[in-house]
Protein backbone atom coordinates (compact mmCIF):
# COMPACT_ATOMS: atom_id res chain seq x y z
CA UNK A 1 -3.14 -26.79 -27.41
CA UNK A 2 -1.11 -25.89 -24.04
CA UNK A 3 -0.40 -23.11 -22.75
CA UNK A 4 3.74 -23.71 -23.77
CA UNK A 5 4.08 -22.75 -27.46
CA UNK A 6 5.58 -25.53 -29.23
CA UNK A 7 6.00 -27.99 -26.32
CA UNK A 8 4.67 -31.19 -26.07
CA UNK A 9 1.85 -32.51 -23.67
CA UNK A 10 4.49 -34.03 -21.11
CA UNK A 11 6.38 -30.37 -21.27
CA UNK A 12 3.81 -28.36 -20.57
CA UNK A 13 2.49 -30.15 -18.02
CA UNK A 14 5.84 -29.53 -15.90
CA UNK A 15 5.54 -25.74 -16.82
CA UNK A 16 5.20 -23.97 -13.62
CA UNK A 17 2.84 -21.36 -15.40
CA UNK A 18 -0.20 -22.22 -13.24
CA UNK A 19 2.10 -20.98 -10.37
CA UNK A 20 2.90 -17.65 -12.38
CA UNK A 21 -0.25 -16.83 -13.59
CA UNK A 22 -2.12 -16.31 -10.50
CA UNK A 23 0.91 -14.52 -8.85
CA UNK A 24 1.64 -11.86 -11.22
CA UNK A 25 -2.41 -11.65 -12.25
CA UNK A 26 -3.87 -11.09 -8.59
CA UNK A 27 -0.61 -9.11 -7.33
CA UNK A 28 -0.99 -6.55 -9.80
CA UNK A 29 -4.97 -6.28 -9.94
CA UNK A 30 -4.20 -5.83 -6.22
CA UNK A 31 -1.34 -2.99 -6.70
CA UNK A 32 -3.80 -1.11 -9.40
CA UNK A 33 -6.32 -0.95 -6.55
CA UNK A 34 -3.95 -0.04 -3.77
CA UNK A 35 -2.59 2.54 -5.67
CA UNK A 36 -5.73 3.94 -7.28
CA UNK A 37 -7.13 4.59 -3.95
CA UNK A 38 -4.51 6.60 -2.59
CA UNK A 39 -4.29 8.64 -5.90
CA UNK A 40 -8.51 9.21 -5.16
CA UNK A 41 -7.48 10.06 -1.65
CA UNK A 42 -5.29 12.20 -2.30
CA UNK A 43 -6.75 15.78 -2.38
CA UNK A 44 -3.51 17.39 -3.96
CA UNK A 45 -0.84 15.68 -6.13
CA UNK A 46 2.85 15.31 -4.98
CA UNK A 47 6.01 14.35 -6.88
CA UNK A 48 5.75 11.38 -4.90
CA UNK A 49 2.53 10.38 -6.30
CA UNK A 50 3.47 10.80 -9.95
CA UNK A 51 6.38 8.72 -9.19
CA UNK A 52 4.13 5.88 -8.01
CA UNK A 53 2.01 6.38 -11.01
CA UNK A 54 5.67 5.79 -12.64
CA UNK A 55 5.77 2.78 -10.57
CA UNK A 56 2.64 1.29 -11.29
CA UNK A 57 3.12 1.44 -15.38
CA UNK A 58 6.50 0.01 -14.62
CA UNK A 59 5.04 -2.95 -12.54
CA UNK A 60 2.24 -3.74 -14.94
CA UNK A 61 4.29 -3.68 -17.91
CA UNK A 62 7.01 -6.25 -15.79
CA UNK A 63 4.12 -8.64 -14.91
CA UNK A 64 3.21 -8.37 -18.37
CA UNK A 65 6.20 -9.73 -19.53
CA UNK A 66 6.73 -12.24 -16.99
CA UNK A 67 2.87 -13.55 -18.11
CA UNK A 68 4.36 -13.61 -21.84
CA UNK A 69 7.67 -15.72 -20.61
CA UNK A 70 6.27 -17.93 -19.57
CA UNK A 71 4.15 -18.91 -23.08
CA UNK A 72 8.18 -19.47 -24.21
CA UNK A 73 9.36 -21.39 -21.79
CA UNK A 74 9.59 -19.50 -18.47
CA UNK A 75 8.32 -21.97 -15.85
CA UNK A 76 10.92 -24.84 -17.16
CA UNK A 77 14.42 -25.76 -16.90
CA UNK A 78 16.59 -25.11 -19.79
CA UNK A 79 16.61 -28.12 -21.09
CA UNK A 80 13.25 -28.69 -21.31
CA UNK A 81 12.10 -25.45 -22.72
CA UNK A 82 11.78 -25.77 -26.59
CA UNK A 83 13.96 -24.52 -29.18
CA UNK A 84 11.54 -22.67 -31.12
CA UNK A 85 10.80 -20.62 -28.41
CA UNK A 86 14.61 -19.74 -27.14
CA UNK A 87 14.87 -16.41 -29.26
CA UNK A 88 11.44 -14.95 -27.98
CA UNK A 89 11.47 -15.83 -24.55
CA UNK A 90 15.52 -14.11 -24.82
CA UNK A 91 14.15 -10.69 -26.13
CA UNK A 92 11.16 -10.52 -24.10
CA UNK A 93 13.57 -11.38 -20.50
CA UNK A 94 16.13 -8.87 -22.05
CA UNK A 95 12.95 -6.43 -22.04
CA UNK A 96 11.70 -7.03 -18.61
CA UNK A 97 15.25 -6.43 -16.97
CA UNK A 98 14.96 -2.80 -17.15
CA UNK A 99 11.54 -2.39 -16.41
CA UNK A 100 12.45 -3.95 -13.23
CA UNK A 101 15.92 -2.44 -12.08
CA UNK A 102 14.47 1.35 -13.14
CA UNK A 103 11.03 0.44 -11.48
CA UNK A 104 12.02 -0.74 -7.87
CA UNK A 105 13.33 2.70 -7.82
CA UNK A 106 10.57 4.51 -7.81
CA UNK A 107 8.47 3.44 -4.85
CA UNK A 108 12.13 3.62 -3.01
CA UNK A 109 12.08 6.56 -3.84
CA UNK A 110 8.24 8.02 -3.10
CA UNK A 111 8.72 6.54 0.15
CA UNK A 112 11.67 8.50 0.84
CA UNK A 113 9.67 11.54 -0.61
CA UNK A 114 6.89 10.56 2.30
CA UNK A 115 9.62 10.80 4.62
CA UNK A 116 9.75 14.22 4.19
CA UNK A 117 6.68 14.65 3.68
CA UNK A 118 6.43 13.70 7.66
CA UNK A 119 9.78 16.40 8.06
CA UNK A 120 8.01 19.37 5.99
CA UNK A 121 7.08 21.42 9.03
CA UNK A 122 10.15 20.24 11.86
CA UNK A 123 13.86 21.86 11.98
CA UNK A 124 15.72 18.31 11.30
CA UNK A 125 17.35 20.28 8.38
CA UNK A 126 20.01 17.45 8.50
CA UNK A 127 17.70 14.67 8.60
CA UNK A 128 16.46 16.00 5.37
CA UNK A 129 19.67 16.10 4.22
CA UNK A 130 20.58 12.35 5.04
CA UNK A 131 16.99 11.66 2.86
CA UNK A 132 17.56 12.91 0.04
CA UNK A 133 21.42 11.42 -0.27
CA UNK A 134 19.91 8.14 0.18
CA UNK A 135 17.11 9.35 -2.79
CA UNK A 136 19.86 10.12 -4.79
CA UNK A 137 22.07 7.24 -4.17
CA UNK A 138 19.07 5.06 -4.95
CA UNK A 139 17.72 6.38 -7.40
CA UNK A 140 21.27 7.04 -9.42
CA UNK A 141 22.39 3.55 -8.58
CA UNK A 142 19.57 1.81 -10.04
CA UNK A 143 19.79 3.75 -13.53
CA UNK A 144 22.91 2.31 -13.62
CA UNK A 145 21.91 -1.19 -13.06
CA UNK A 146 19.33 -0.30 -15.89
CA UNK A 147 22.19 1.10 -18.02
CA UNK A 148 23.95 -2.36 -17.31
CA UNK A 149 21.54 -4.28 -18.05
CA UNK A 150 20.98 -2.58 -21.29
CA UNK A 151 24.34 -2.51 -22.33
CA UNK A 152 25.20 -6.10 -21.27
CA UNK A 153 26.67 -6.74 -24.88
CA UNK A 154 28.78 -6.04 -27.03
CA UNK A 155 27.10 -5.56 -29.80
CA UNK A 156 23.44 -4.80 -27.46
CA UNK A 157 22.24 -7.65 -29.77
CA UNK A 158 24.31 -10.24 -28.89
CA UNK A 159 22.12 -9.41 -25.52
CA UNK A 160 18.82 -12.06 -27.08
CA UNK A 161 21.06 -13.38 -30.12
CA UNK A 162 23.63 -15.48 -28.56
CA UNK A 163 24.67 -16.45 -32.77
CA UNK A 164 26.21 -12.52 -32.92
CA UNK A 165 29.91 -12.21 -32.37
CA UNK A 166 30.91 -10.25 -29.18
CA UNK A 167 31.01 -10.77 -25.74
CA UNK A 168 29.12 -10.15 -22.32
CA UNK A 169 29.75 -9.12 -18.90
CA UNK A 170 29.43 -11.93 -16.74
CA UNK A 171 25.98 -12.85 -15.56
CA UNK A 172 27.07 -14.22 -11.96
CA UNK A 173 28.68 -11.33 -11.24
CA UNK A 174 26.17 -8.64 -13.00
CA UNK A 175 23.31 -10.26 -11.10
CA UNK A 176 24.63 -10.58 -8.23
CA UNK A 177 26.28 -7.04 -7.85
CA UNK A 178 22.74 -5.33 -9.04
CA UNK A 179 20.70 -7.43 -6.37
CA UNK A 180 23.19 -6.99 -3.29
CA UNK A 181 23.33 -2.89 -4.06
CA UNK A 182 19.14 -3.19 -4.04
CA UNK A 183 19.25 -5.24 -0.57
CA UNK A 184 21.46 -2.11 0.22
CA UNK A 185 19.10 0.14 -0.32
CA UNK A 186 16.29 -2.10 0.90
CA UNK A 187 17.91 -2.04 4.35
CA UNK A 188 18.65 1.87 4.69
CA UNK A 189 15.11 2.82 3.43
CA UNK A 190 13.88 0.94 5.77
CA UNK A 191 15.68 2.07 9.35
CA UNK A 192 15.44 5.40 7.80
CA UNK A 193 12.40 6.66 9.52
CA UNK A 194 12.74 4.55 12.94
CA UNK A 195 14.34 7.10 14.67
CA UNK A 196 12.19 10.43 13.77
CA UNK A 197 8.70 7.90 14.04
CA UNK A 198 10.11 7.37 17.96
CA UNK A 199 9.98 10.86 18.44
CA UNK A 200 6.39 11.59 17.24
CA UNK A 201 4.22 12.97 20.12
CA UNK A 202 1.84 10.46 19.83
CA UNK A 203 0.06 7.82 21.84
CA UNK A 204 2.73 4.57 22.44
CA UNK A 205 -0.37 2.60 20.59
CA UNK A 206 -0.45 4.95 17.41
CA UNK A 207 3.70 5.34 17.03
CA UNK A 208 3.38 1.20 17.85
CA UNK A 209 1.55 0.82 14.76
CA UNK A 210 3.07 3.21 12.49
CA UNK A 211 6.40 1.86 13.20
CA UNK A 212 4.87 -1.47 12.26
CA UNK A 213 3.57 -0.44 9.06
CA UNK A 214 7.08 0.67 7.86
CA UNK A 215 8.17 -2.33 8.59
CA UNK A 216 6.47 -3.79 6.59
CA UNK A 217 9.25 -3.36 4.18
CA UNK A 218 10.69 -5.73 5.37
CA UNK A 219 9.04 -8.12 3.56
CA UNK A 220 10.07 -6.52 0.38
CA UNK A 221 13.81 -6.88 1.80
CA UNK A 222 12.96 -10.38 2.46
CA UNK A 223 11.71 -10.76 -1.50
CA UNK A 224 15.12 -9.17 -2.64
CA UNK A 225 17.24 -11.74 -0.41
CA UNK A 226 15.06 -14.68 -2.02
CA UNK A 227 15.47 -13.30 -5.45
CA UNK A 228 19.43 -13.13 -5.15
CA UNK A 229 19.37 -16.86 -3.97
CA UNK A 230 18.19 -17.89 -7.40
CA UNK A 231 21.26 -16.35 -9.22
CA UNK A 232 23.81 -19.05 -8.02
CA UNK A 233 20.85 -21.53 -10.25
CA UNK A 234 20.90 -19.40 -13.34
CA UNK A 235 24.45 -18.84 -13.94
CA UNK A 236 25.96 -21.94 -12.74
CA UNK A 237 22.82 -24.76 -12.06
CA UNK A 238 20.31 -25.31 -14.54
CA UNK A 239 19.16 -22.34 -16.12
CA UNK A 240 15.99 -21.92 -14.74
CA UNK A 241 15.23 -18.21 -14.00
CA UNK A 242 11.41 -18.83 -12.69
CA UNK A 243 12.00 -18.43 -9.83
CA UNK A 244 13.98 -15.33 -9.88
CA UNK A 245 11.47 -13.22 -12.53
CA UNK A 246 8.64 -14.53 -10.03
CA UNK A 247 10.44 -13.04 -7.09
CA UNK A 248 11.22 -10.04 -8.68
CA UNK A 249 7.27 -9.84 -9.65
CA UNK A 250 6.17 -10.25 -5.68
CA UNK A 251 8.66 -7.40 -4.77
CA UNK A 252 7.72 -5.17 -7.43
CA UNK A 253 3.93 -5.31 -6.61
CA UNK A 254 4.23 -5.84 -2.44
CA UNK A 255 6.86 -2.58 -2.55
CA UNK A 256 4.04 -0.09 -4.13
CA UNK A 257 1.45 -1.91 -1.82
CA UNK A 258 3.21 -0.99 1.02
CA UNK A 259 4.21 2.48 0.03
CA UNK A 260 0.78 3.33 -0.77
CA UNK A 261 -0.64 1.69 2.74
CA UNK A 262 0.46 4.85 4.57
CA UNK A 263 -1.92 6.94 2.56
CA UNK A 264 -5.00 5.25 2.67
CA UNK A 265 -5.39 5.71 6.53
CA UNK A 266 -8.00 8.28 5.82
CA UNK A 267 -9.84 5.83 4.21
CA UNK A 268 -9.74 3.22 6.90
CA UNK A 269 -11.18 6.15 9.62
CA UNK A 270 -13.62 7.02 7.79
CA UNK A 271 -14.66 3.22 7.91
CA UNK A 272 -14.34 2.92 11.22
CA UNK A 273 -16.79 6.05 12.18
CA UNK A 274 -19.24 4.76 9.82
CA UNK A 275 -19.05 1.06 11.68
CA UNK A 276 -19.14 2.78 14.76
CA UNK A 277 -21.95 4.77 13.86
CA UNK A 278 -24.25 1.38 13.21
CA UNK A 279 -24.52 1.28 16.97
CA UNK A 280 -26.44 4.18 17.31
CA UNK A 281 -28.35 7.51 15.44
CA UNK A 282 -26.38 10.00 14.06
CA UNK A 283 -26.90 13.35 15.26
CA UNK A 284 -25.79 16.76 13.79
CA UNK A 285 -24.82 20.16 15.56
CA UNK A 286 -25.36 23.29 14.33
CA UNK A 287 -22.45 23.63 12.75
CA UNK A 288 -23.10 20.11 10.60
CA UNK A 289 -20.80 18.27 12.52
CA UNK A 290 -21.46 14.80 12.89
CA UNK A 291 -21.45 12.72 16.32
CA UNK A 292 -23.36 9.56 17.80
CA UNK A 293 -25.85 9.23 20.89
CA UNK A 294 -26.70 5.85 22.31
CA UNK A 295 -30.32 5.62 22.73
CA UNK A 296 -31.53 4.29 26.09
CA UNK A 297 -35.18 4.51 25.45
CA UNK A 298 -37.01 1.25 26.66
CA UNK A 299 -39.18 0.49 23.03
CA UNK A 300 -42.74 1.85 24.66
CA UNK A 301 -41.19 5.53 25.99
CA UNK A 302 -39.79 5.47 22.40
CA UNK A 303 -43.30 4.88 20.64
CA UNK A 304 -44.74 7.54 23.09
CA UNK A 305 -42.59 10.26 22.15
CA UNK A 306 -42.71 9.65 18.90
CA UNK A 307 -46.86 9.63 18.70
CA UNK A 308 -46.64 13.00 21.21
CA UNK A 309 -43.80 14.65 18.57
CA UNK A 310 -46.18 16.74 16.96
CA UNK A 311 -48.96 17.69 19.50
CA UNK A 312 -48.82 18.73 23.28
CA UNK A 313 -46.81 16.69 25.27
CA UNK A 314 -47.96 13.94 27.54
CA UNK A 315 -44.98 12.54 28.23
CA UNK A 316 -44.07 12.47 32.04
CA UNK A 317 -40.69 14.35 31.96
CA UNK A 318 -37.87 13.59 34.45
CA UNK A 319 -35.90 16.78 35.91
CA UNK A 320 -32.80 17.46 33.36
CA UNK A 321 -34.00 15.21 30.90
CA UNK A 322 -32.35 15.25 27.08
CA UNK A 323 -35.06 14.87 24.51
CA UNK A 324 -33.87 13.24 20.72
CA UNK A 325 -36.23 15.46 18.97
CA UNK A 326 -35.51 13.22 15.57
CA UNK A 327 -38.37 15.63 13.66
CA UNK A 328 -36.29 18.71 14.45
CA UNK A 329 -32.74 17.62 13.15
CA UNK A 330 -30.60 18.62 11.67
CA UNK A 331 -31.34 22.69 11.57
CA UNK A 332 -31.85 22.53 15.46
CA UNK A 333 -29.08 20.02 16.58
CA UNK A 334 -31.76 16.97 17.48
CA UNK A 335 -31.26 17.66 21.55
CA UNK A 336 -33.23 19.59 23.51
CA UNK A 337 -32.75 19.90 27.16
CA UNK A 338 -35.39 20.75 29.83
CA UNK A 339 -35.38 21.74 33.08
CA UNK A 340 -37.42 21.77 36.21
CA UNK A 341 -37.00 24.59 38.88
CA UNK A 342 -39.06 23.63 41.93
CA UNK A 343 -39.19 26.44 44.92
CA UNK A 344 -40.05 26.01 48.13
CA UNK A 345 -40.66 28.12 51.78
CA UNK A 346 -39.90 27.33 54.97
CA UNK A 347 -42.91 27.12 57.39
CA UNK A 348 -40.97 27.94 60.69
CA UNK A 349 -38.78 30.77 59.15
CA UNK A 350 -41.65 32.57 58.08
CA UNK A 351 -43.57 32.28 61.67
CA UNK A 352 -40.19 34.28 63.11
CA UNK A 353 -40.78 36.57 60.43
CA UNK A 354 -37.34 36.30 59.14
């Protein structure tokens, strides 16, 4: 048996299902992770990180559906998907729709929240303003898309029963409105925080790479774009919506990724002090405060001290020499530093007596 319900050998083969499977499968295992890890991270809970959790339920359950599609015929031109399957793959694309328009607009809008976040202690009072306009007019437009979507019929049946008297708003026009007001918002999220991240007081390197990781939005913009090119095919060309459910999938799953990203930076410091630390022993103050020494030792001054550690010392001792003292740490701070006073008279001063 194929993976195509009631298709024949030569119809599943030309199913594009081994192309959807692995996208929506590792995507979302990858989104889980991304987003579990800044949920550990996070020390505190924020409305923006129940609104990713939001996000995440949304974007598993969308995947979900796309993974179920394509079982009915998602992955094939109209007229190649079976009949049996039209009224099942109908109702479960009717379901996905609003899982989609409602979900995109909640990492839009906990990355607008992270904005902010970044404003909660500044005096950009308007700045804050223009954030939470562009919340609102995201977040407000896309229930409406969701509303359309829902209420695409008249009767909502005739939505996954085309045999039901009524009628339809157009699906050119629906589609296309819905996708050019998310580019929209796509394009404003994004520039949003250009200007205040160019204003940070930080090293050029640092505000370098922070501006870089917001744009990495623009990837998701570029997923939207790609996803609105497919309409023109599904309306007008040959039916086949693969393309655009697969899309919509990628930008889903990349847009929580790359909300989340910002969070996890913890996470990638503390990996880089433990990496760094591999390159030498780890030594602790008094106050338990971790830090590194290099040890320049040659291997037989290293075996000495170590044999003299815990009897009298034998060990020829330069002037201002620091001493690991590895069987004292951490209580006494591992470092002990000697010093060597010598004194000495001179001969001709003290025959003039002075």
């Amino acid at each position: 048996m194929g993976w195509v319900y009631n298709a024949t050998p030569e119809v599943d083969a030309a199913s594009e299902y081994r192309l959807i499977l692995p996208v929506c499968i590792i995507l979302t295992v990858l989104m889980v992770i991304i987003v579990s890890l800044r949920l550990v991270i996070r020390a505190t809970l924020a409305p923006s990180d129940y609104i990713m959790v939001v996000g995440l339920v949304f974007s598993v359950v969308y995947s979900a559906l796309c993974i179920a599609q394509s079982r009915y015929g998602l992955g094939l031109p109209l007229k190649l998907r079976p009949e049996a399957d039209l009224s099942t793959y109908t109702k479960l694309n009717y379901a996905g729709r609003p899982f989609y328009q409602l979900g995109i607009a909640t990492f839009k809008a906990s990355l607008c929240l992270s904005y902010l976040r970044l404003l909660s202690r500044t005096s950009k009072t308007s700045y804050r303003k223009v954030i939470w306009g562009v919340i609102l007019l995201s977040t407000l437009g896309h229930i409406a898309g969701t509303l359309a979507l829902i209420f695409n019929c008249t009767p909502v049946q005739r939505a996954w029963n085309p045999s039901i008297h009524g009628t339809c708003l157009p699906t050119g026009t629906t589609f296309y409105t819905l996708a050019g007001f998310t580019v929209f918002c796509d394009v404003i999220i994004l520039v949003l925080p250009i200007p205040l991240l160019l204003q940070l007081n930080i090293k050029p390197a640092q505000k370098a790479g922070v501006v870089c990781l917001f744009m990495l939005g623009l990837f998701t913009t570029a997923c939207s774009i790609l996803r609105l090119t497919q309409i023109h095919r599904i309306a007008w060309g040959d039916g086949d919506s693969t393309l655009l459910v697969l899309w919509g999938v990628i930008e889903f799953n990349v847009g929580n990724i790359v909300t989340c990203i910002p969070y996890l930076a913890p996470l990638f410091k503390r990996f880089v002090r433990d990496f760094r630390s591999t390159s030498g022993r780890k030594y602790y103050d008094e106050s338990a405060r971790g830090y590194v020494l290099k040890n320049n030792w040659s291997k037989d001054q290293r075996s000495q001290l170590q044999s003299n550690a815990s009897g009298p010392s034998q060990f020829k001792q330069t002037p201002s020499e620091e001493l690991i003292l590895s069987s004292r740490e951490p209580c006494h701070g591992g470092i002990e530093m000697t010093v060597e006073y010598r004194v000495s008279l001179d001969s001709n001063r003290e025959r003039d007596g002075k």
